[in-house]
Protein backbone atom coordinates (compact mmCIF):
# COMPACT_ATOMS: atom_id res chain seq x y z
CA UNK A 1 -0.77 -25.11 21.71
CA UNK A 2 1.50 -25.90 19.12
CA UNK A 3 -0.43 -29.26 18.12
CA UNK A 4 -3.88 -26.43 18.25
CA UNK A 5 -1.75 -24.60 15.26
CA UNK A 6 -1.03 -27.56 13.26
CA UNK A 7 -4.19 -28.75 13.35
CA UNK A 8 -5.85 -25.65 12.20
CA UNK A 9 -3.05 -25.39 9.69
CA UNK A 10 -4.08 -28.56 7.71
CA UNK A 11 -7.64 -27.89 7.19
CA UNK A 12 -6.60 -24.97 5.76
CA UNK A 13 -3.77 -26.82 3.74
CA UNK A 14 -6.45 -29.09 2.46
CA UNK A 15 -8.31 -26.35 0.77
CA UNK A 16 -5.74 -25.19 -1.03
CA UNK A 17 -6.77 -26.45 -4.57
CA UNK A 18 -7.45 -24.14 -7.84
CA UNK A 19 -7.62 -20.08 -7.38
CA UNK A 20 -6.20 -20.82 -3.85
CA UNK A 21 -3.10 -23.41 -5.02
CA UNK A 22 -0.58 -20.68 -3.98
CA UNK A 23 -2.00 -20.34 -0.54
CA UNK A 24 0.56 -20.37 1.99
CA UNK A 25 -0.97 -21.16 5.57
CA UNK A 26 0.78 -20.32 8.55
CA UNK A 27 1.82 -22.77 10.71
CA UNK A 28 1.98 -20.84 13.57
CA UNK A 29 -0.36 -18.23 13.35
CA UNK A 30 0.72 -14.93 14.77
CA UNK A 31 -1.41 -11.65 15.66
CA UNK A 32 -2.02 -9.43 12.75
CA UNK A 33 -0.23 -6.43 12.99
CA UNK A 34 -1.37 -2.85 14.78
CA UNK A 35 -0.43 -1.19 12.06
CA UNK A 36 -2.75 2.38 11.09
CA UNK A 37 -4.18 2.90 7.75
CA UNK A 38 -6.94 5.34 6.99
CA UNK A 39 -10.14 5.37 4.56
CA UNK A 40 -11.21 7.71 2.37
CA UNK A 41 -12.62 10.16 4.92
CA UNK A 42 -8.88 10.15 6.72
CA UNK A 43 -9.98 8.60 9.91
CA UNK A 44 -7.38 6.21 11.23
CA UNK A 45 -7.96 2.36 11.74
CA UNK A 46 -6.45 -0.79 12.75
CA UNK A 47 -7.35 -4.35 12.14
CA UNK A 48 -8.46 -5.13 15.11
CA UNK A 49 -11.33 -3.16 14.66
CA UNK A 50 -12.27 -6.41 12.34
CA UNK A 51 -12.07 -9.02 15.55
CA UNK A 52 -15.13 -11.19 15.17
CA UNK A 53 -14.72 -11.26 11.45
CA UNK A 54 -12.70 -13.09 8.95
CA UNK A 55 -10.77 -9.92 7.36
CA UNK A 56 -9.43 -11.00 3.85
CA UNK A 57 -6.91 -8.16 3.81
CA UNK A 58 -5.73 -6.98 0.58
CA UNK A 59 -2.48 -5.20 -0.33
CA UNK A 60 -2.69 -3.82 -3.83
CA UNK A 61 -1.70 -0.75 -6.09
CA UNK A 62 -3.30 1.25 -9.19
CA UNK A 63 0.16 0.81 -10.63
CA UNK A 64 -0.07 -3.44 -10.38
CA UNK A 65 -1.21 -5.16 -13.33
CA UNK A 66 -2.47 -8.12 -11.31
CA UNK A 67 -3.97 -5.99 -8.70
CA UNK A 68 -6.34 -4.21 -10.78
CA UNK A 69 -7.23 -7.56 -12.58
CA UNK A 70 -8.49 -9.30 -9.47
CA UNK A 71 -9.72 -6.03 -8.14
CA UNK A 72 -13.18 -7.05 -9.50
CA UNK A 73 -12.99 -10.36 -7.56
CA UNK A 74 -12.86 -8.71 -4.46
CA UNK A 75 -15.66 -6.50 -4.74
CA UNK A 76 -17.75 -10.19 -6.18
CA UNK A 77 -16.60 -11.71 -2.47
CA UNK A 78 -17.58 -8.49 -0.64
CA UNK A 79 -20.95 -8.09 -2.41
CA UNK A 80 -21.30 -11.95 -1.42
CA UNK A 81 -20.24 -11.32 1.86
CA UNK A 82 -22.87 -8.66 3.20
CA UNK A 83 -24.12 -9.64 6.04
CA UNK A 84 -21.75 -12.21 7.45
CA UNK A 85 -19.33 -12.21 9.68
CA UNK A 86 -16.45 -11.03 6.62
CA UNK A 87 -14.57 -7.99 6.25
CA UNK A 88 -13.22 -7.57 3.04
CA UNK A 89 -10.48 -4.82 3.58
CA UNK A 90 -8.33 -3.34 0.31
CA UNK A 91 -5.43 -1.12 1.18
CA UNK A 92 -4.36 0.85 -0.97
CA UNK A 93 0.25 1.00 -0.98
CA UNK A 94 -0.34 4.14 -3.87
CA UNK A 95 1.59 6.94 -3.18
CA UNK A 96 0.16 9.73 -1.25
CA UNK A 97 0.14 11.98 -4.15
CA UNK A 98 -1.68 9.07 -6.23
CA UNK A 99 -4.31 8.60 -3.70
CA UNK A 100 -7.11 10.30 -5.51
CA UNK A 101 -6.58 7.64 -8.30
CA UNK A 102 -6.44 5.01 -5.90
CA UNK A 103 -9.55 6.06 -4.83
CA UNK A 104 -11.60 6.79 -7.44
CA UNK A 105 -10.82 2.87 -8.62
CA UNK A 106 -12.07 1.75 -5.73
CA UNK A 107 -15.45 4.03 -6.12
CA UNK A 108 -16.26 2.06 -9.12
CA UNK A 109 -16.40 -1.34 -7.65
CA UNK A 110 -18.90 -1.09 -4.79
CA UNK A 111 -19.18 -2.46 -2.02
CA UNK A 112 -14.89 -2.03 -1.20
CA UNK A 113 -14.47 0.46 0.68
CA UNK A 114 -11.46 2.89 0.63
CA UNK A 115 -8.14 1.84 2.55
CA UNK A 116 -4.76 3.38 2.41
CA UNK A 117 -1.17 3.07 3.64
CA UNK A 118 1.46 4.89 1.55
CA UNK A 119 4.20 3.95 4.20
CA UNK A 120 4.39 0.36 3.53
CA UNK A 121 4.51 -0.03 7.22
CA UNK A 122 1.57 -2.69 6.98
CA UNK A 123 3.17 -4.96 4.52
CA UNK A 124 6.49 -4.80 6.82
CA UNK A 125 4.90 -5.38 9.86
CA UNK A 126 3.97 -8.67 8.83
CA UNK A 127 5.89 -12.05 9.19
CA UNK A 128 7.44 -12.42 7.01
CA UNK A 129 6.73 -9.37 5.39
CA UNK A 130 5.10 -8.70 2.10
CA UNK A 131 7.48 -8.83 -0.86
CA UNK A 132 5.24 -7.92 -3.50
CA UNK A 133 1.57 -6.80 -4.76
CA UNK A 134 -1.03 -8.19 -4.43
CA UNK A 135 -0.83 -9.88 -1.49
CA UNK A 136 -3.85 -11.08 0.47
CA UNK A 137 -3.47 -12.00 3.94
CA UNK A 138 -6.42 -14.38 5.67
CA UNK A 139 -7.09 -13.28 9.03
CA UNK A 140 -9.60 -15.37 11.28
CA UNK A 141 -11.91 -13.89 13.64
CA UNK A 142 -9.43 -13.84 16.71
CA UNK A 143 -7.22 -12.03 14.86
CA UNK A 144 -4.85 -14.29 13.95
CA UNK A 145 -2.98 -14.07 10.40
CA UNK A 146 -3.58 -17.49 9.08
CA UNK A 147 -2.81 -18.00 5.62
CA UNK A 148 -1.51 -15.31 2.72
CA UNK A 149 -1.91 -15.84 -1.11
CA UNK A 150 0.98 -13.46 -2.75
CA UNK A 151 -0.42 -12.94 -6.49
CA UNK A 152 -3.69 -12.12 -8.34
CA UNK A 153 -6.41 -14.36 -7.74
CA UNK A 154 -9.84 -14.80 -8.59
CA UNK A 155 -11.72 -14.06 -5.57
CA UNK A 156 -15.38 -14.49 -6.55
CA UNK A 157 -14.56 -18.39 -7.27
CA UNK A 158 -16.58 -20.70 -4.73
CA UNK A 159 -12.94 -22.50 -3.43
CA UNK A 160 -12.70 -19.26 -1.93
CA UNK A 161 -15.79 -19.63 0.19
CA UNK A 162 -14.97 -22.70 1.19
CA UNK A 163 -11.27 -21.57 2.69
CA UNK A 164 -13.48 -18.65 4.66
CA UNK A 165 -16.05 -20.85 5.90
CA UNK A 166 -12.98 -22.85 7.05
CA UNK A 167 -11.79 -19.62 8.89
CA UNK A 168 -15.49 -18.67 10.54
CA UNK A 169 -15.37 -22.35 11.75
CA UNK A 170 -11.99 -22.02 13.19
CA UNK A 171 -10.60 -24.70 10.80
């Protein structure tokens, strides 16, 4: 299985060029975490409700400079995304009482919908865990955390598609 993992690993590795230079891909790729988070409505979900898709998971803050810079990106990739098999997920690590903010910034950049976690119990759960914001974590349709890119990015750029078409493909 191991040599399954290194394989994927390197197409991935390959792709890492422009917005996606900092890309770190996993080596071995691990489950993503069954950690709870809930939208704006305050029903609970996991990411595994996501199996199936690739889930470009998104760690962020009002109070990050580079977060709300890319923020725009995102909602490019989701808009681009409708329709295929791509969940683009934004959780919000705001405060509970700074939720309403957090919110209301995501209202004005259809189609993202509304994520949060005050806890910080996502970004732990990961390994290693998130050190700082934003972090986006690349998880492929089986579930598996495959790559993370800690930093702002630009999103909407086409290298992007490319690295989630690599995903979709199992790549």
């Amino acid at each position: 299985m191991a040599g399954c993992s290194s394989k994927l690993g390197a197409g991935l590795k390959g792709l890492a060029v422009g917005p996606m230079m900092s890309l770190t891909v996993d080596a071995k790729p691990a489950p993503a975490p069954d950690v709870a988070f809930t939208d704006a409505a305050g029903r609970m979900h996991t990411l595994a409700e996501f199996k199936g898709k690739v889930v470009v998971l998104n760690l962020w803050a009002t109070w990050c400079g580079p977060c709300v810079e890319e923020m725009p990106t995102l909602a490019k990739l989701a808009a681009a995304s409708t329709g295929k098999a791509v969940a683009v997920v934004p959780v919000s690590l705001d405060r509970v009482e700074d939720r309403a903010n957090a919110e209301a910034f995501i209202a004005k950049r259809p189609p993202l919908a509304f994520y949060a976690e005050p806890s910080y119990a996502l970004a732990f759960a990961f390994k290693p865990p998130v050190e700082g914001l934003p972090t986006t974590l690349l998880i492929d349709p089986k579930g598996l955390v495959r790559a993370r890119l800690a930093g702002g990015a630009d999103w909407s750029n086409p290298q992007v598609s490319r690295v989630i078409q690599a995903l979709e493909r199992g790549r």
